[in-house]
C-alpha atoms as a PDB file:
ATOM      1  CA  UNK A   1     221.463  83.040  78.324  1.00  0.00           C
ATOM      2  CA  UNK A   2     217.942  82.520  78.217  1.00  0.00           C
ATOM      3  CA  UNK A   3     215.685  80.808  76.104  1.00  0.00           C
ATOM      4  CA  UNK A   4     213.781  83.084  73.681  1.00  0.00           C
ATOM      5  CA  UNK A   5     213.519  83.096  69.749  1.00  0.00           C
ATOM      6  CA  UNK A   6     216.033  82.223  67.397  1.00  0.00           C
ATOM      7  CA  UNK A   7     217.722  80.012  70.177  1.00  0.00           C
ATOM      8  CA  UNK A   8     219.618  76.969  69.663  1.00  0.00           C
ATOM      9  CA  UNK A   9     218.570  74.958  72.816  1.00  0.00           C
ATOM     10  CA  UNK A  10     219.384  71.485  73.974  1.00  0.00           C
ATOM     11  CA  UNK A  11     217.627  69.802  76.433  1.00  0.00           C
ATOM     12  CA  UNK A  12     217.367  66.287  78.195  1.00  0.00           C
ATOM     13  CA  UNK A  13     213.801  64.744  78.826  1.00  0.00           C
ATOM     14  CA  UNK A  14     211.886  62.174  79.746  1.00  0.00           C
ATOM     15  CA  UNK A  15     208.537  61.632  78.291  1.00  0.00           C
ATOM     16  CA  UNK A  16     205.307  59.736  79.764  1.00  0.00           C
ATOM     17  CA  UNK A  17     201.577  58.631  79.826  1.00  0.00           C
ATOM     18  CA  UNK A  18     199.128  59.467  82.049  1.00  0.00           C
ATOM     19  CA  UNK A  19     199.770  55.934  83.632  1.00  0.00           C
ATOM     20  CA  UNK A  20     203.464  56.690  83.972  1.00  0.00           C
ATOM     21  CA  UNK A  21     204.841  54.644  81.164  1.00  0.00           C
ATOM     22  CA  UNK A  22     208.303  55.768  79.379  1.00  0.00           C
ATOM     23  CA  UNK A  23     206.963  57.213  76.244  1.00  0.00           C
ATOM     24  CA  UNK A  24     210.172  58.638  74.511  1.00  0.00           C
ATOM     25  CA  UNK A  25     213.459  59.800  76.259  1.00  0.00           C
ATOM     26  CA  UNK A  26     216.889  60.888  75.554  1.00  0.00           C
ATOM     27  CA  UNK A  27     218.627  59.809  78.462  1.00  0.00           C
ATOM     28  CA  UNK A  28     221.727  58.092  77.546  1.00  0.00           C
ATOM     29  CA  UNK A  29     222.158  59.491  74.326  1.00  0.00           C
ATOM     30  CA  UNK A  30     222.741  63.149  73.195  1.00  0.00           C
ATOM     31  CA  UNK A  31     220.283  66.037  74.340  1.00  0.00           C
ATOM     32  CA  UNK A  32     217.956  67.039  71.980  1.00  0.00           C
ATOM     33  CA  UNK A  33     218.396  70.565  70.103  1.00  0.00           C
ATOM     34  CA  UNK A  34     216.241  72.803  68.126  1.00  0.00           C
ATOM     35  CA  UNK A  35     215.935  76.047  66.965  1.00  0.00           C
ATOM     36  CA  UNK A  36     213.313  77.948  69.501  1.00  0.00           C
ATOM     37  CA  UNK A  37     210.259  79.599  67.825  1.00  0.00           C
ATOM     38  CA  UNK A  38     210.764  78.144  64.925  1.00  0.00           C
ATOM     39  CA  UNK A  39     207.847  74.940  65.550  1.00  0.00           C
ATOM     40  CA  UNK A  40     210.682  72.270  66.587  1.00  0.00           C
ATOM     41  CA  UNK A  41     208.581  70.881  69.623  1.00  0.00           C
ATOM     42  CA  UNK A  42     205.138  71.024  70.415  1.00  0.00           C
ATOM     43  CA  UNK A  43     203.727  74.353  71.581  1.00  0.00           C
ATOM     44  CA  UNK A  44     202.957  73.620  74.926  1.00  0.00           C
ATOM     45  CA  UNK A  45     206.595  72.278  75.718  1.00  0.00           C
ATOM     46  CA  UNK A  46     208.005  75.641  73.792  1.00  0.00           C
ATOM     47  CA  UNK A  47     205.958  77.670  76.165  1.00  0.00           C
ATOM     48  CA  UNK A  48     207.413  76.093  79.236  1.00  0.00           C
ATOM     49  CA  UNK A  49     210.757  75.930  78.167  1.00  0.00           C
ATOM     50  CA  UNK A  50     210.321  80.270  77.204  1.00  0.00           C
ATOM     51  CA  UNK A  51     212.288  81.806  79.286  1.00  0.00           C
ATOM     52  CA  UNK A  52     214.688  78.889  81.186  1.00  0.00           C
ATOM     53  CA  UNK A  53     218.419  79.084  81.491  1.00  0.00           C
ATOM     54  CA  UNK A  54     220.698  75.918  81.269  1.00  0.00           C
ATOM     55  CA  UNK A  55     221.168  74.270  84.344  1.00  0.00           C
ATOM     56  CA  UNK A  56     216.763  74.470  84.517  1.00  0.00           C
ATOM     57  CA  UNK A  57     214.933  71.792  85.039  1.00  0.00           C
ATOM     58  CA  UNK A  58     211.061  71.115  85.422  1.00  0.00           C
ATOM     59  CA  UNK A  59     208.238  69.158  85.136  1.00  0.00           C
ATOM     60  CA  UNK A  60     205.108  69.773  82.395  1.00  0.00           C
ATOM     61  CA  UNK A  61     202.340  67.985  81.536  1.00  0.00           C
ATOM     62  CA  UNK A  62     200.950  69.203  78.407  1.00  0.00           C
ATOM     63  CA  UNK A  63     197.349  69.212  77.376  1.00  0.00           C
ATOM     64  CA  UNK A  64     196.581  67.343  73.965  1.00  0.00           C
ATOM     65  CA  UNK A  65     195.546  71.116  72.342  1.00  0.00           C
ATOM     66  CA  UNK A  66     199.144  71.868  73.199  1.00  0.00           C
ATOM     67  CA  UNK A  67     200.471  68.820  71.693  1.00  0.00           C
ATOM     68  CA  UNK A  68     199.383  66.393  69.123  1.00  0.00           C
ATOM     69  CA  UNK A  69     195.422  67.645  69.071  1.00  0.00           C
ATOM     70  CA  UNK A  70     192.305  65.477  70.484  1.00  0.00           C
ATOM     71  CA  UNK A  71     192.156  62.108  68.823  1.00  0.00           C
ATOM     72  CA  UNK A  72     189.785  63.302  65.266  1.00  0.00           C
ATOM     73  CA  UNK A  73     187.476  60.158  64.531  1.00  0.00           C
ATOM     74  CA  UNK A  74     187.534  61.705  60.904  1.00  0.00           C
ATOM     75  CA  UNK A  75     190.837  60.530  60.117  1.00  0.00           C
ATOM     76  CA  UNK A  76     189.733  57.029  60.602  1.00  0.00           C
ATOM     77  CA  UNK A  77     188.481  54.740  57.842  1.00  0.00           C
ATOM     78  CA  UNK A  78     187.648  51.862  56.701  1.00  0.00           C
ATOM     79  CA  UNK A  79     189.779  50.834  53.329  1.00  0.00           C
ATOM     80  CA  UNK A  80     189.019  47.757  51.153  1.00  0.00           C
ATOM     81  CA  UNK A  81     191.693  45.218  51.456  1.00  0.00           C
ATOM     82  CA  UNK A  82     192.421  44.999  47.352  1.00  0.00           C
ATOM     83  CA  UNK A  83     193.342  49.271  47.599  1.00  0.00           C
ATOM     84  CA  UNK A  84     196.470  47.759  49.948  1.00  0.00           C
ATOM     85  CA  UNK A  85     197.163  44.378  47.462  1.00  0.00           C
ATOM     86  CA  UNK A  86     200.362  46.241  46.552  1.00  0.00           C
ATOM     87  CA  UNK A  87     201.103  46.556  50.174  1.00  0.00           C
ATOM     88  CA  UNK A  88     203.706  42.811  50.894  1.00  0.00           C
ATOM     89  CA  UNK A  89     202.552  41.481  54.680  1.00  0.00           C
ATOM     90  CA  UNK A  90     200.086  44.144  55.811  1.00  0.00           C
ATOM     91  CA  UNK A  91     199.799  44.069  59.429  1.00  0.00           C
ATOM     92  CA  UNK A  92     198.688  45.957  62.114  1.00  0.00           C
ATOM     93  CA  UNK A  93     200.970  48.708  63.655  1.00  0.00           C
ATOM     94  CA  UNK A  94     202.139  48.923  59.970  1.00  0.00           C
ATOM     95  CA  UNK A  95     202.973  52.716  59.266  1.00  0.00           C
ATOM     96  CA  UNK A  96     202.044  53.599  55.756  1.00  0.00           C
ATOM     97  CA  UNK A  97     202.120  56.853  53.589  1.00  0.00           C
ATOM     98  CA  UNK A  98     199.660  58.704  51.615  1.00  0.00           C
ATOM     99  CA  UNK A  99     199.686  61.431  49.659  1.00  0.00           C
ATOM    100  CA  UNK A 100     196.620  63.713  49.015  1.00  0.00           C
ATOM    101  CA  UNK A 101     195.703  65.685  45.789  1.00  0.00           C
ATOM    102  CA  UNK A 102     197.235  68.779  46.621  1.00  0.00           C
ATOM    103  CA  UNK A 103     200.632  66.763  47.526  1.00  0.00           C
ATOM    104  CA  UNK A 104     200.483  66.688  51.599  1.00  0.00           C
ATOM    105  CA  UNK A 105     202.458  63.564  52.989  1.00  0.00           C
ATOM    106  CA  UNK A 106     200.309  61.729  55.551  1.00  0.00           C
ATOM    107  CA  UNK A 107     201.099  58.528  57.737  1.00  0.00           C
ATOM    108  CA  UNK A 108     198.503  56.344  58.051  1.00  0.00           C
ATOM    109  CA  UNK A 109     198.708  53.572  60.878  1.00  0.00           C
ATOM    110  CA  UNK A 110     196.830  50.280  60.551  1.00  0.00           C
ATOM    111  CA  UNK A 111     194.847  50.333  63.559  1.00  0.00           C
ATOM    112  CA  UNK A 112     192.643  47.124  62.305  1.00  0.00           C
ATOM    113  CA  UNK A 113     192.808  44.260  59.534  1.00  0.00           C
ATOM    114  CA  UNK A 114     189.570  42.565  58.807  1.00  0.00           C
ATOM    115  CA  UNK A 115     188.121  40.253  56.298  1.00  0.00           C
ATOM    116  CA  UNK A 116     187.673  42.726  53.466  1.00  0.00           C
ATOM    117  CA  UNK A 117     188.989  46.056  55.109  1.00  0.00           C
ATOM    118  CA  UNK A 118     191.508  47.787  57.054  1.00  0.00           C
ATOM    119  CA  UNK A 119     191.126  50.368  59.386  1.00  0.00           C
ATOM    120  CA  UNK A 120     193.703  53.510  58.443  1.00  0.00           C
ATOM    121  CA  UNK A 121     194.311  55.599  61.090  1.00  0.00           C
ATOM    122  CA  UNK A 122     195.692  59.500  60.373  1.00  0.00           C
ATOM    123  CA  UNK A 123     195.889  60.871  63.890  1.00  0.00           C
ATOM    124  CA  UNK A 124     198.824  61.567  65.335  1.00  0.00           C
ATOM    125  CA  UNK A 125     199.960  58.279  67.862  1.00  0.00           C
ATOM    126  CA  UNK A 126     200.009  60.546  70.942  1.00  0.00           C
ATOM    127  CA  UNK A 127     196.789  62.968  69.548  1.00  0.00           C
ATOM    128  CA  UNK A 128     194.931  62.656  73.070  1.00  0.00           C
ATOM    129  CA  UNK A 129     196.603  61.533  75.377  1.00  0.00           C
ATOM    130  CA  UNK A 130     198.101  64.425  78.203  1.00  0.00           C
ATOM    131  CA  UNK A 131     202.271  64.221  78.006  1.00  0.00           C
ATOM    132  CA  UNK A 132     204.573  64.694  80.857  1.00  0.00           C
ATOM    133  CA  UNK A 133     207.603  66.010  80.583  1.00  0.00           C
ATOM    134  CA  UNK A 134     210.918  65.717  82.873  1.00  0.00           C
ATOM    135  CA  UNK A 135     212.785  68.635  81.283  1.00  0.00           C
ATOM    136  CA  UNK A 136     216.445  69.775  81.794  1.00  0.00           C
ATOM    137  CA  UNK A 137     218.226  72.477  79.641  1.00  0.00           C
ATOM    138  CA  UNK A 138     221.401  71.452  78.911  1.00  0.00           C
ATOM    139  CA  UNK A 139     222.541  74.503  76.642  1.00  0.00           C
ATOM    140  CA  UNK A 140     221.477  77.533  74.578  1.00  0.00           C
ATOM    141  CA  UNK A 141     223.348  79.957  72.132  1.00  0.00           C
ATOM    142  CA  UNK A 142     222.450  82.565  69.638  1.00  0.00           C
ATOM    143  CA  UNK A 143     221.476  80.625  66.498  1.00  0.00           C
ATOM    144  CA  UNK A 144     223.681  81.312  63.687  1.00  0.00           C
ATOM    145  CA  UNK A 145     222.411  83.127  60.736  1.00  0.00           C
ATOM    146  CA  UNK A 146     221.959  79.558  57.926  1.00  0.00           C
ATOM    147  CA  UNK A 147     219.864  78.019  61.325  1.00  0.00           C
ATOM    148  CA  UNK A 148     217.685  80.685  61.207  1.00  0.00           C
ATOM    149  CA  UNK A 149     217.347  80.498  57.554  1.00  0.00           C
ATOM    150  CA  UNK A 150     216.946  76.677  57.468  1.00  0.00           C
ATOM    151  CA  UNK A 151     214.714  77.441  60.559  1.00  0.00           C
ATOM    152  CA  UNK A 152     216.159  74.342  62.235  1.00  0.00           C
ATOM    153  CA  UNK A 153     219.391  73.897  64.993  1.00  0.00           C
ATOM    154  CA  UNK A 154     222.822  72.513  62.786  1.00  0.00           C
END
């Protein structure tokens, strides 16, 4: 079977950096499955993978448009230290969570931690940066009718 919408698909992958580093992978563990055309994975790596038949594999490098967007210098601020007071042992790398007037869930990563502020950071951790994929389908059925509803792979 091939992979097209309303697919449950599994695949095995490796995932790196421009500079070759092991970003993500689930070798040794269980492939990973999701419901195809449904938003499971980022475009560009749903767009390869249209199409491919278990027993597939490739190689992709995906362009940040295709992925986690260009790095948006907007989503960066400075924060004054006594808005995080409540926040025990804030460091940087910390991941923390926001929620905006009209009730949107946003992660915020400390990027910085100075004297009287603290850099928040909203962008995605891989927004710019190109990702490389080692891909190989393991599986794909026919989605059952509650996946499809649920929009997500059971």
């Amino acid at each position: 079977m091939k992979i097209a919408s309303n697919c449950v698909v599994s695949i095995h992958y490796t995932l790196t950096n421009d500079a070759g580093e092991t970003l993500d992978s689930s070798a040794g563990g269980d492939p990973l499955s999701y419901l195809h055309g449904n938003n499971g994975l980022i475009p560009g790596l749903e767009r390869e993978l249209e199409g491919r038949e278990p027993g597939d594999s490739f190689k992709a490098s995906i362009q940040p448009a295709d992925a986690y967007g260009e790095h948006n210098p907007q989503l960066v601020q400075e924060v004054p230290l006594e808005a995080l007071a409540q926040i025990e042992e804030l460091q940087v790398g910390m991941q923390l969570q926001s929620q905006s007037p009209d009730g949107q869930v946003q992660v915020l990563q400390v990027d910085a931690i100075g004297d009287s502020t603290a850099t928040l950071n909203a962008n995605h951790a891989l927004a710019g940066q190109t990702l490389h994929f080692d891909v190989s389908v393991e599986n794909v059925r026919e989605a059952n009718d509650e996946e499809i509803a649920h929009g997500h792979a059971h």
